[in-house]
N, C-alpha and C. Protein backbone atom coordinates (compact mmCIF):
# COMPACT_ATOMS: atom_id res chain seq x y z
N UNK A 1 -28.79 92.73 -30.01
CA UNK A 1 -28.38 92.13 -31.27
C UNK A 1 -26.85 92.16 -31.38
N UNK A 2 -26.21 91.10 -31.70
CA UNK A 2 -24.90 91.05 -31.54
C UNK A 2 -24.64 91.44 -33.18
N UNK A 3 -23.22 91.58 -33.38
CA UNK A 3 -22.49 92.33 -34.47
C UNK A 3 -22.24 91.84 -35.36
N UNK A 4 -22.44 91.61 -36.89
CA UNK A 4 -22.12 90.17 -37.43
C UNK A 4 -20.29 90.91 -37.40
N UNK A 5 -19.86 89.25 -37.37
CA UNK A 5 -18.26 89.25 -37.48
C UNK A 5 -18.17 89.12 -38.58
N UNK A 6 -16.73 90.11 -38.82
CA UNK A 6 -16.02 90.26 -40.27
C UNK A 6 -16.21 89.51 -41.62
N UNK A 7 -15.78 87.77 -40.80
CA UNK A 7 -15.94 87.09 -42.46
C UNK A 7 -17.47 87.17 -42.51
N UNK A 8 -18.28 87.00 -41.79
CA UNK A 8 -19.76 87.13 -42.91
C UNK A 8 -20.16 88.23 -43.17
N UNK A 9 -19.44 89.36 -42.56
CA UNK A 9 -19.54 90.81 -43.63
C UNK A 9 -19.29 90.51 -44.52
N UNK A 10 -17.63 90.40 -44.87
CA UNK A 10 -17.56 90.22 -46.14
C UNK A 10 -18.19 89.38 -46.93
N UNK A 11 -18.71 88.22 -46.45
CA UNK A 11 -19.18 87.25 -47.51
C UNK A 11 -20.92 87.70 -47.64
N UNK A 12 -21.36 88.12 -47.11
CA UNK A 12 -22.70 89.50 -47.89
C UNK A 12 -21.98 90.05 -48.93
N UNK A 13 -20.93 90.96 -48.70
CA UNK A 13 -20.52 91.87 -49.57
C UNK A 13 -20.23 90.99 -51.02
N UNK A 14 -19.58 89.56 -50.73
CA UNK A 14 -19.02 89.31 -51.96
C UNK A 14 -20.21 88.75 -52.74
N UNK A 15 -21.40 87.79 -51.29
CA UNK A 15 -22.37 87.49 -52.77
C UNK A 15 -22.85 88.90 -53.30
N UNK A 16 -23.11 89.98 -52.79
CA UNK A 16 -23.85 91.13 -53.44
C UNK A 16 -23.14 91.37 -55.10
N UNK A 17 -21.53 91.49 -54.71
CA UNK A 17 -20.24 91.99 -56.04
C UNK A 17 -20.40 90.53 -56.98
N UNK A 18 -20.93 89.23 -56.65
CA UNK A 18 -21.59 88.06 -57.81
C UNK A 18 -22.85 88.84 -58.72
N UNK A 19 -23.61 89.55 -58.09
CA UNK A 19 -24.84 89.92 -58.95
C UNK A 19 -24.28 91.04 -59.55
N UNK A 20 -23.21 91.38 -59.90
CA UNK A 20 -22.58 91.92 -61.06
C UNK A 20 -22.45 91.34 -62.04
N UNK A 21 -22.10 89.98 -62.44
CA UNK A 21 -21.68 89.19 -63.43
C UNK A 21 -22.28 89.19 -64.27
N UNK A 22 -21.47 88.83 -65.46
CA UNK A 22 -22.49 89.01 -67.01
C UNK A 22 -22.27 87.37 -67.24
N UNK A 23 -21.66 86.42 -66.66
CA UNK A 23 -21.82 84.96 -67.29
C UNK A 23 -22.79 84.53 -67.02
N UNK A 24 -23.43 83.49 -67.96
CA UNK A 24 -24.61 82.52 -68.13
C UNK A 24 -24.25 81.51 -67.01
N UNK A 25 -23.38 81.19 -67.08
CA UNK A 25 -23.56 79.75 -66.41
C UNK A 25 -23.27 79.98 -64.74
N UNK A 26 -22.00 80.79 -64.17
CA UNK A 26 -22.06 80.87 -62.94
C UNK A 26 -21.86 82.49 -62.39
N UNK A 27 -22.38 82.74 -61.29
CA UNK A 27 -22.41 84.33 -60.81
C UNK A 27 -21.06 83.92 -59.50
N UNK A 28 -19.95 84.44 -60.02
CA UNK A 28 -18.90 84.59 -58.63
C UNK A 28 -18.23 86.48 -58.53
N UNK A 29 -18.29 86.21 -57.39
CA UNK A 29 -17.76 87.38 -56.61
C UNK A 29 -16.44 87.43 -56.03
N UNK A 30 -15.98 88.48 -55.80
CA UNK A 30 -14.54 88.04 -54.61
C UNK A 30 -14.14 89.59 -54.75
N UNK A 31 -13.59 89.14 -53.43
CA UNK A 31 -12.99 90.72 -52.76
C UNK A 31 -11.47 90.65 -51.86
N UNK A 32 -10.70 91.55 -52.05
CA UNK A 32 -9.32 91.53 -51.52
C UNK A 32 -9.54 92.29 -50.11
N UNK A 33 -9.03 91.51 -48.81
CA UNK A 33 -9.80 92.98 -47.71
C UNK A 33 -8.21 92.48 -46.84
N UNK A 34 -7.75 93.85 -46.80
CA UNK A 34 -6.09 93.75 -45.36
C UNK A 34 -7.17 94.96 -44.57
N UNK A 35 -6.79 94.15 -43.11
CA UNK A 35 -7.11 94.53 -42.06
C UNK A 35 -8.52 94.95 -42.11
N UNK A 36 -9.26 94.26 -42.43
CA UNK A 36 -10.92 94.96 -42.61
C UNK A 36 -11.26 95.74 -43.39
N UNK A 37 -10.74 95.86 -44.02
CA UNK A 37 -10.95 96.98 -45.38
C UNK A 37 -10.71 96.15 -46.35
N UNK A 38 -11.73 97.07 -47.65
CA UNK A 38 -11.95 96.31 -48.76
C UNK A 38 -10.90 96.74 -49.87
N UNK A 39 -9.87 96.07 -50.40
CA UNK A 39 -9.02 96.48 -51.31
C UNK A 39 -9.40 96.29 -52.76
N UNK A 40 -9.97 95.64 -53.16
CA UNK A 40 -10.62 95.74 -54.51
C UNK A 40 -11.69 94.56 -54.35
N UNK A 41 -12.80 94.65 -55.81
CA UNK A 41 -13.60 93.71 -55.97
C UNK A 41 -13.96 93.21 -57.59
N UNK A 42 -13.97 91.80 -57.49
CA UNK A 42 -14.55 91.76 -58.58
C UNK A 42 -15.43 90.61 -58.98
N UNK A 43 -15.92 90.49 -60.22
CA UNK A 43 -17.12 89.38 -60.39
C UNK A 43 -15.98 88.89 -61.84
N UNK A 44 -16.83 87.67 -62.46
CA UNK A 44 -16.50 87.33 -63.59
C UNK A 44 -17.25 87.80 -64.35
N UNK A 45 -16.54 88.08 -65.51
CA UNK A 45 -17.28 88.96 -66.90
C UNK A 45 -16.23 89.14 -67.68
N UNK A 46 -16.54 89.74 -69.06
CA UNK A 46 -15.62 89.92 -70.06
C UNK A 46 -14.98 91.17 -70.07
N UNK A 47 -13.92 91.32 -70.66
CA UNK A 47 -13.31 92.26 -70.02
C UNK A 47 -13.60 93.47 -70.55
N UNK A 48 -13.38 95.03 -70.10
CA UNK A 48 -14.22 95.86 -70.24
C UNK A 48 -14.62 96.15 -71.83
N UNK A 49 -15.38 96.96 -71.94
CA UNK A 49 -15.64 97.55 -73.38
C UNK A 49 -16.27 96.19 -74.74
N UNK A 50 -16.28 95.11 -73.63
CA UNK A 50 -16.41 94.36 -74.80
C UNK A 50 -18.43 93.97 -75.12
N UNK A 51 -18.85 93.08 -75.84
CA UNK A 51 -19.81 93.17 -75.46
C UNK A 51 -20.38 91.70 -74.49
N UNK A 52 -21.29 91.51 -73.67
CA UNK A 52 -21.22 90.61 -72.64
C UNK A 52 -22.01 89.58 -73.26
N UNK A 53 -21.54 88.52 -72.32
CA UNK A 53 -22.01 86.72 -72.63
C UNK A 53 -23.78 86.92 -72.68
N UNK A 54 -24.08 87.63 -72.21
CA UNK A 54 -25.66 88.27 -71.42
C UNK A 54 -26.49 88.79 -72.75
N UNK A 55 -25.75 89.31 -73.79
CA UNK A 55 -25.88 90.02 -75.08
C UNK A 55 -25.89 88.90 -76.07
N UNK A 56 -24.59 88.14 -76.17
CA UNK A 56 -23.79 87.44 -77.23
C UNK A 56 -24.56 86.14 -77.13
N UNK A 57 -24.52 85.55 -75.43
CA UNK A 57 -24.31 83.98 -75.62
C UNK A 57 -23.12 84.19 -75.36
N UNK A 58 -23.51 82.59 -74.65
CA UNK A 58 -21.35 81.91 -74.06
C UNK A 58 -21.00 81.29 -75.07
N UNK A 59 -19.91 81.07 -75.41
CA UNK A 59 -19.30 80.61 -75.80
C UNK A 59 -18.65 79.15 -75.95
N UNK A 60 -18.62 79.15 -74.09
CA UNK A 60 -18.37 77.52 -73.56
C UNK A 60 -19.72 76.63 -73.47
N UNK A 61 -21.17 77.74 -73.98
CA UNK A 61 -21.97 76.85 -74.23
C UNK A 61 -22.40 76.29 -75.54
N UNK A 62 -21.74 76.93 -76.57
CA UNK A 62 -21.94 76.81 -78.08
C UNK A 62 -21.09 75.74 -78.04
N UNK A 63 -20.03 75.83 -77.53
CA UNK A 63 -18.90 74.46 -77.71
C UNK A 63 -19.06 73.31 -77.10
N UNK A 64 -20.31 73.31 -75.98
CA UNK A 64 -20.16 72.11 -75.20
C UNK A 64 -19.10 71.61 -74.22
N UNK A 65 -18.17 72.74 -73.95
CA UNK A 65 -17.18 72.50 -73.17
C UNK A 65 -17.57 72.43 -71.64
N UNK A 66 -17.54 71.20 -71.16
CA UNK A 66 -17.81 71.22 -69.36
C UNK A 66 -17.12 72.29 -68.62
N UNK A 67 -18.04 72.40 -67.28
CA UNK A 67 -17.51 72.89 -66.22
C UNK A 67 -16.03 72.64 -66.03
N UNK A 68 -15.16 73.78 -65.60
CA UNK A 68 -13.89 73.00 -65.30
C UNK A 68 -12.47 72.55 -66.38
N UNK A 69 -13.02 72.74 -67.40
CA UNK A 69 -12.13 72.62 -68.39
C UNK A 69 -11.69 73.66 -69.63
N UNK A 70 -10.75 73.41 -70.13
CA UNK A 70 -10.29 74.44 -71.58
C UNK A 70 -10.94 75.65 -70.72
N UNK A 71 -10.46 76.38 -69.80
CA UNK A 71 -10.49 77.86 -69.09
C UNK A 71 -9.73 79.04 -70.00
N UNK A 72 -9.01 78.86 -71.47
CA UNK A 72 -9.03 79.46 -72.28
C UNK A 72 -10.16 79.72 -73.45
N UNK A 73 -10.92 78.83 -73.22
CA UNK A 73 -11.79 78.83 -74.83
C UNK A 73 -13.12 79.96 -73.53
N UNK A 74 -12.90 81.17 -73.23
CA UNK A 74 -14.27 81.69 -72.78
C UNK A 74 -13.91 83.28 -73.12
N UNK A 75 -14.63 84.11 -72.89
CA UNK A 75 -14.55 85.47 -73.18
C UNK A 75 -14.32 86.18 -72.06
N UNK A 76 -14.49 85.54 -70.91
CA UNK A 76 -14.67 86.23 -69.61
C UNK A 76 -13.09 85.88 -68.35
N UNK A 77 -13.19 87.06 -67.53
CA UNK A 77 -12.10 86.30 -66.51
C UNK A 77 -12.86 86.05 -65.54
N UNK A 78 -12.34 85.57 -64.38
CA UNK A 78 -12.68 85.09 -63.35
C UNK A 78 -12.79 86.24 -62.49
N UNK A 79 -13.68 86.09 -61.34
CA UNK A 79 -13.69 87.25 -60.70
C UNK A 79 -12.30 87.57 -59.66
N UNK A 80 -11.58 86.03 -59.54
CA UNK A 80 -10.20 86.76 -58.46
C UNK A 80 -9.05 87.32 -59.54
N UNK A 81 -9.08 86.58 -60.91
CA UNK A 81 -8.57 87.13 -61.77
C UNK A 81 -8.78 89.03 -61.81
N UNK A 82 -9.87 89.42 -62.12
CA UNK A 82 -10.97 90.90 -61.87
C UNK A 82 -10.21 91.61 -60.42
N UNK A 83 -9.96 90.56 -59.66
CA UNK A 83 -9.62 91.75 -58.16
C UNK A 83 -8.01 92.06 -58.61
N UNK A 84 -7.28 91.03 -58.95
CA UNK A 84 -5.82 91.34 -59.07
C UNK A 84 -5.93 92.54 -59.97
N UNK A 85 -6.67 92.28 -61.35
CA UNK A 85 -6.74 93.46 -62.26
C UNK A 85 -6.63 94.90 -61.68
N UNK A 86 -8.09 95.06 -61.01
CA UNK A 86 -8.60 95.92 -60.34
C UNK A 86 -7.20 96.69 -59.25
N UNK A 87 -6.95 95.94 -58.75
CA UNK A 87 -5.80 96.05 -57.30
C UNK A 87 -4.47 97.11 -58.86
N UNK A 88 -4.30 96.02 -59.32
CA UNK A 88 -3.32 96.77 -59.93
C UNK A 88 -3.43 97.93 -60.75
N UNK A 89 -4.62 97.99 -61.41
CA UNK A 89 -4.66 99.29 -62.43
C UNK A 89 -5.11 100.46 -60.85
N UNK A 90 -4.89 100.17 -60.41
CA UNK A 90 -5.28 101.27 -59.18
C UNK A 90 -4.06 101.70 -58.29
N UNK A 91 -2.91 100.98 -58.17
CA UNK A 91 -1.48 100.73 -57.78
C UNK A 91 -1.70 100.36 -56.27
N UNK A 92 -3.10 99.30 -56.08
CA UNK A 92 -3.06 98.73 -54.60
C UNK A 92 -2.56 97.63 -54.42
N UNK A 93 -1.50 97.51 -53.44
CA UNK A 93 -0.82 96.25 -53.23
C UNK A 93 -1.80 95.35 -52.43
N UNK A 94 -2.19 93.61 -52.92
CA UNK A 94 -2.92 92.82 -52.46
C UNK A 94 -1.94 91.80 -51.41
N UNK A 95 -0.58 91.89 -51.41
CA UNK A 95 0.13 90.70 -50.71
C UNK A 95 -0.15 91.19 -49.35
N UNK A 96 -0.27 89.86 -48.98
CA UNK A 96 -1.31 90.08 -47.55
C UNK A 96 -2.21 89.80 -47.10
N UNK A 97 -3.16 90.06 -48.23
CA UNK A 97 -4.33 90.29 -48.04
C UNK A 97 -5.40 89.24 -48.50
N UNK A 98 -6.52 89.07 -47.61
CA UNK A 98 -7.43 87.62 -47.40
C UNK A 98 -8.87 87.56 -48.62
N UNK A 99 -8.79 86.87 -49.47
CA UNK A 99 -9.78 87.03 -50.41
C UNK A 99 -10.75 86.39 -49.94
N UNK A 100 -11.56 86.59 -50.26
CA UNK A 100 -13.26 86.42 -50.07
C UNK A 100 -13.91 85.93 -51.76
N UNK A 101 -13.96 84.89 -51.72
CA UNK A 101 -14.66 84.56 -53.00
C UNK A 101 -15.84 83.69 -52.52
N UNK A 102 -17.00 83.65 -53.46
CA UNK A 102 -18.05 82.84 -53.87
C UNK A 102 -17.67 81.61 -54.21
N UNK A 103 -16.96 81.35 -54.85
CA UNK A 103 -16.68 79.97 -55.31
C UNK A 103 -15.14 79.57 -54.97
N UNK A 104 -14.83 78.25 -54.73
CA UNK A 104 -13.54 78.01 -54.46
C UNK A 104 -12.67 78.46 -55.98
N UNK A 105 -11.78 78.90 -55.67
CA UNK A 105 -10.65 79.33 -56.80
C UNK A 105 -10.33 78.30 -57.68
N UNK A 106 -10.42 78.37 -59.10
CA UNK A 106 -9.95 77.62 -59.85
C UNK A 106 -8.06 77.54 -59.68
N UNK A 107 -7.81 76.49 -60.47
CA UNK A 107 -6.12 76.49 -60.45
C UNK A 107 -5.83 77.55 -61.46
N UNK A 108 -6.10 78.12 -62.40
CA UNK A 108 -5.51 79.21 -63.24
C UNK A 108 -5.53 80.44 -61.80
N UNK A 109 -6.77 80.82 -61.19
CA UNK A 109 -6.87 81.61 -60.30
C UNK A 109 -5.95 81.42 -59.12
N UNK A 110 -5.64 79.98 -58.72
CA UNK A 110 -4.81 79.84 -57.62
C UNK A 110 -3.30 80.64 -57.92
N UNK A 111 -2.90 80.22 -59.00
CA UNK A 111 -1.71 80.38 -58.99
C UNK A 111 -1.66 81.46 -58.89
N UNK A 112 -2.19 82.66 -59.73
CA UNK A 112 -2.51 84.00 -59.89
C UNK A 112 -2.18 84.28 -58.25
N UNK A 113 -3.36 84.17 -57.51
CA UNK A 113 -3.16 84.58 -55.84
C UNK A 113 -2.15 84.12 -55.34
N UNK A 114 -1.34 82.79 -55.31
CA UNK A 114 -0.21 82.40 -54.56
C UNK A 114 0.76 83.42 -54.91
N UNK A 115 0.82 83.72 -56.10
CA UNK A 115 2.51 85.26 -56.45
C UNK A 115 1.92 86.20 -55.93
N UNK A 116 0.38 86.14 -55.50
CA UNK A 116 0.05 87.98 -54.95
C UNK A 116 0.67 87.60 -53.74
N UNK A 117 0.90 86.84 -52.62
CA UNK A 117 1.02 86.27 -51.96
C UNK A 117 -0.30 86.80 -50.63
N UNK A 118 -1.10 86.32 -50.96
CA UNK A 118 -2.40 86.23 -50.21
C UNK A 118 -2.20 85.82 -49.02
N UNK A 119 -2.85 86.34 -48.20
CA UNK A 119 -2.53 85.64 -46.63
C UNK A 119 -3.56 84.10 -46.51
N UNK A 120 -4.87 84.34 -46.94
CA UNK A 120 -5.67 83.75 -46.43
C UNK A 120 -6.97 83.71 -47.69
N UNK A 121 -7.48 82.44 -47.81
CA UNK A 121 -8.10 82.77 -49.04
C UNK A 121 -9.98 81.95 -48.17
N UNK A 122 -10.94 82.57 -48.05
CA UNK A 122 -12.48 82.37 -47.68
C UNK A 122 -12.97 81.86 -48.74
N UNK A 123 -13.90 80.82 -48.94
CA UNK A 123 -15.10 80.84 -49.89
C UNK A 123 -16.53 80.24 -49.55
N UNK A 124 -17.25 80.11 -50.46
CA UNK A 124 -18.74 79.92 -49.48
C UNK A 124 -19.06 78.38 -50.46
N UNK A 125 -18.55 78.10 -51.80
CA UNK A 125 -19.30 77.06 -52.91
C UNK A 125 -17.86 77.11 -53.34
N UNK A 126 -18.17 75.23 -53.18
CA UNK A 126 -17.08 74.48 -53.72
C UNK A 126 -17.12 74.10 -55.44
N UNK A 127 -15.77 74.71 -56.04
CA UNK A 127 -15.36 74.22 -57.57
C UNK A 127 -14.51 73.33 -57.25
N UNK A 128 -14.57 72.18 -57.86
CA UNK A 128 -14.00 71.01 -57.70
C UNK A 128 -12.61 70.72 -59.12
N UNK A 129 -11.80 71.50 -58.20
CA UNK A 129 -10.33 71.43 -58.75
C UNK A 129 -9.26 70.70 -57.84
N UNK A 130 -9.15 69.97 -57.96
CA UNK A 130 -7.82 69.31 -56.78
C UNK A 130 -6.76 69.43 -56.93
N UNK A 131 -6.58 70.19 -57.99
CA UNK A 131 -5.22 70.59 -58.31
C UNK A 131 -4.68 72.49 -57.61
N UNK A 132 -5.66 72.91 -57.73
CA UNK A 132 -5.98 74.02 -56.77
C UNK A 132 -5.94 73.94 -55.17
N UNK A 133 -6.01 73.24 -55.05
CA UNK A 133 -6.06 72.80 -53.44
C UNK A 133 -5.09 72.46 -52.87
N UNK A 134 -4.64 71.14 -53.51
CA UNK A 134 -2.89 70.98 -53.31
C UNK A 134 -1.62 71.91 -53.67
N UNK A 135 -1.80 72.99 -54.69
CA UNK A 135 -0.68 74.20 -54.73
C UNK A 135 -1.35 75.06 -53.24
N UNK A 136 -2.45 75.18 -52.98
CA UNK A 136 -2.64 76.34 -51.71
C UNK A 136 -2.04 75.84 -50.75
N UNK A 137 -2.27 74.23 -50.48
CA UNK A 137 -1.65 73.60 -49.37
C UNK A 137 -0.29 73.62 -49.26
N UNK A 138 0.24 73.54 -50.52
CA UNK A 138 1.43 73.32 -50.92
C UNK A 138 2.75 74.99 -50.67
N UNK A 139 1.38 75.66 -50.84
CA UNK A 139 1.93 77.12 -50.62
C UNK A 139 2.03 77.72 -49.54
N UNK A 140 1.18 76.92 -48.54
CA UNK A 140 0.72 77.35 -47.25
C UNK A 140 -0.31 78.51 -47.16
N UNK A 141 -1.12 78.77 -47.90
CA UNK A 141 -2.48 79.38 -47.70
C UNK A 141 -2.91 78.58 -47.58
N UNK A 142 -4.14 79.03 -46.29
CA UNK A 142 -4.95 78.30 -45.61
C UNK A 142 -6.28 78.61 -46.39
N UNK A 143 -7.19 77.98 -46.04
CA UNK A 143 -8.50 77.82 -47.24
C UNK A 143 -9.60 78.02 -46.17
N UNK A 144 -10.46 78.25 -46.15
CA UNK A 144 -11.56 78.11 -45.21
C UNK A 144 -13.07 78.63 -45.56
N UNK A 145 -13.42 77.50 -45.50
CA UNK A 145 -15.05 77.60 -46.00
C UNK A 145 -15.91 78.15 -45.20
N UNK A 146 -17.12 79.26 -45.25
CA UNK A 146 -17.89 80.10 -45.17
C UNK A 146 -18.97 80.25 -45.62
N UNK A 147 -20.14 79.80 -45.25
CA UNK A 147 -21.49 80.27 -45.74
C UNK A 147 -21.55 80.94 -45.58
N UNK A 148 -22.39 81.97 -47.09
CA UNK A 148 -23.12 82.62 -47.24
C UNK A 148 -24.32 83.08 -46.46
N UNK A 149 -24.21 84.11 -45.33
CA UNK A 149 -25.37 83.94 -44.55
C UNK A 149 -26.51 84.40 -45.34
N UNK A 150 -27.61 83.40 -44.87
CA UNK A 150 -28.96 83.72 -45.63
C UNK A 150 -28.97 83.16 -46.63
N UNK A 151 -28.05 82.60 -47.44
CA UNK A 151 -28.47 82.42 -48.63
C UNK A 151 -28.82 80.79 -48.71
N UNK A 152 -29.76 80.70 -50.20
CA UNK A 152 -29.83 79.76 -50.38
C UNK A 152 -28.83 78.74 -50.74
N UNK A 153 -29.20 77.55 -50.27
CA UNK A 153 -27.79 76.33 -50.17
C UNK A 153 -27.66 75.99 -51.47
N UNK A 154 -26.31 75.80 -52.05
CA UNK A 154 -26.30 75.71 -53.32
C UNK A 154 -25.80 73.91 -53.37
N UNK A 155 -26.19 73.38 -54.52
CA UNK A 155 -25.78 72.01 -54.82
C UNK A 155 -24.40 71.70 -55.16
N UNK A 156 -23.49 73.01 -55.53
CA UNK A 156 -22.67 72.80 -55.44
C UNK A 156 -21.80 73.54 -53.68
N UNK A 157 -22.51 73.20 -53.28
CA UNK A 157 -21.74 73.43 -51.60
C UNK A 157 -20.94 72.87 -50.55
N UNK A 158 -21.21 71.67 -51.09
CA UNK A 158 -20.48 70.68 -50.04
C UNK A 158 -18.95 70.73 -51.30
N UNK A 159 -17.73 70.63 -50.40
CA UNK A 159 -16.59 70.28 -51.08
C UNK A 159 -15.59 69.30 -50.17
N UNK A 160 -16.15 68.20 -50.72
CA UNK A 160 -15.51 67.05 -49.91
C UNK A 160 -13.84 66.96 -49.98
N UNK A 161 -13.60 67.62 -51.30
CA UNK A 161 -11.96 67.55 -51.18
C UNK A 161 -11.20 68.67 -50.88
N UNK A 162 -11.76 69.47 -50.27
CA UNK A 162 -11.22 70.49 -49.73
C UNK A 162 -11.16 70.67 -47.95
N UNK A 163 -9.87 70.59 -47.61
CA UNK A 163 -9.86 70.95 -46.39
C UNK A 163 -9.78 71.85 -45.79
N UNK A 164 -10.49 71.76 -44.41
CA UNK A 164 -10.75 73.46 -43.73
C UNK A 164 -9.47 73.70 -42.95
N UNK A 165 -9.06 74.87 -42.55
CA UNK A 165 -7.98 75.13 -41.92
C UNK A 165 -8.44 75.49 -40.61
């Protein structure tokens, strides 16, 4: 039996850190890893102490607000948002270092990672932001898509406007 290689370690690990999430509508994961090691993790959810979408109800579903838009009107952060958190209330430096997310990074999230200065950013399910794509390109992080081994294929999987590096 051969060894699974690194990125689909991690990308087990990150769908596992998705079934953390307290949002209704999507379960994402992501993890910060320099040199094979895991530097922080996180899912999307609201931020601590509060009470969860899971309890309450969303918010962006009371409003009718689509996928993809007004990324202020919600209660929750994003899960690469969650790793920077995480990285920092802990005093771990992330520049460098290759994220592993579930879903392609939104542009609020991109920018966030381009100042961590990320080496390399993985994901397995495409969010369809094109404005996210062109600052990574633009930044020179490379992007590179990754199934989820084992898992089921999601409808949002194919990301036609995203290029692989």
């Amino acid at each position: 039996m051969a060894r699974l290689p690194w990125p689909d370690y991690f990308m087990h690990i990150v769908d596992l850190v998705r079934e953390r999430s307290t949002c209704l509508r999507r379960h994402v994961g992501a993890l910060a890893v320099r040199d094979n090691r895991i530097l922080a993790t996180g899912y999307n959810g609201v931020p601590q102490g509060l009470t969860h979408c899971l309890d309450i109800g969303c918010l962006r579903q009371k409003l009718a607000i689509p996928s993809g838009q007004r990324h202020e009107i919600c209660r929750g952060l994003h899960a690469e948002q969650n790793v920077i958190i995480q990285a920092a209330s802990y005093g771990i430096n992330i520049q460098g270092a290759d994220i592993y997310t579930t879903t392609y990074p939104c542009v609020l999230c991109c920018k966030m990672l381009i100042n961590c200065r990320v080496r390399h950013i993985y994901y397995a399910e495409c969010y369809p932001d094109e404005l996210s794509q062109s600052m990574l390109q633009e930044a020179g992080i490379p992007v590179t898509q990754i199934a989820i081994p084992n898992a089921d294929p999601s409808p949002s999987a194919a990301c036609d406007h995203v290029g692989q590096s």
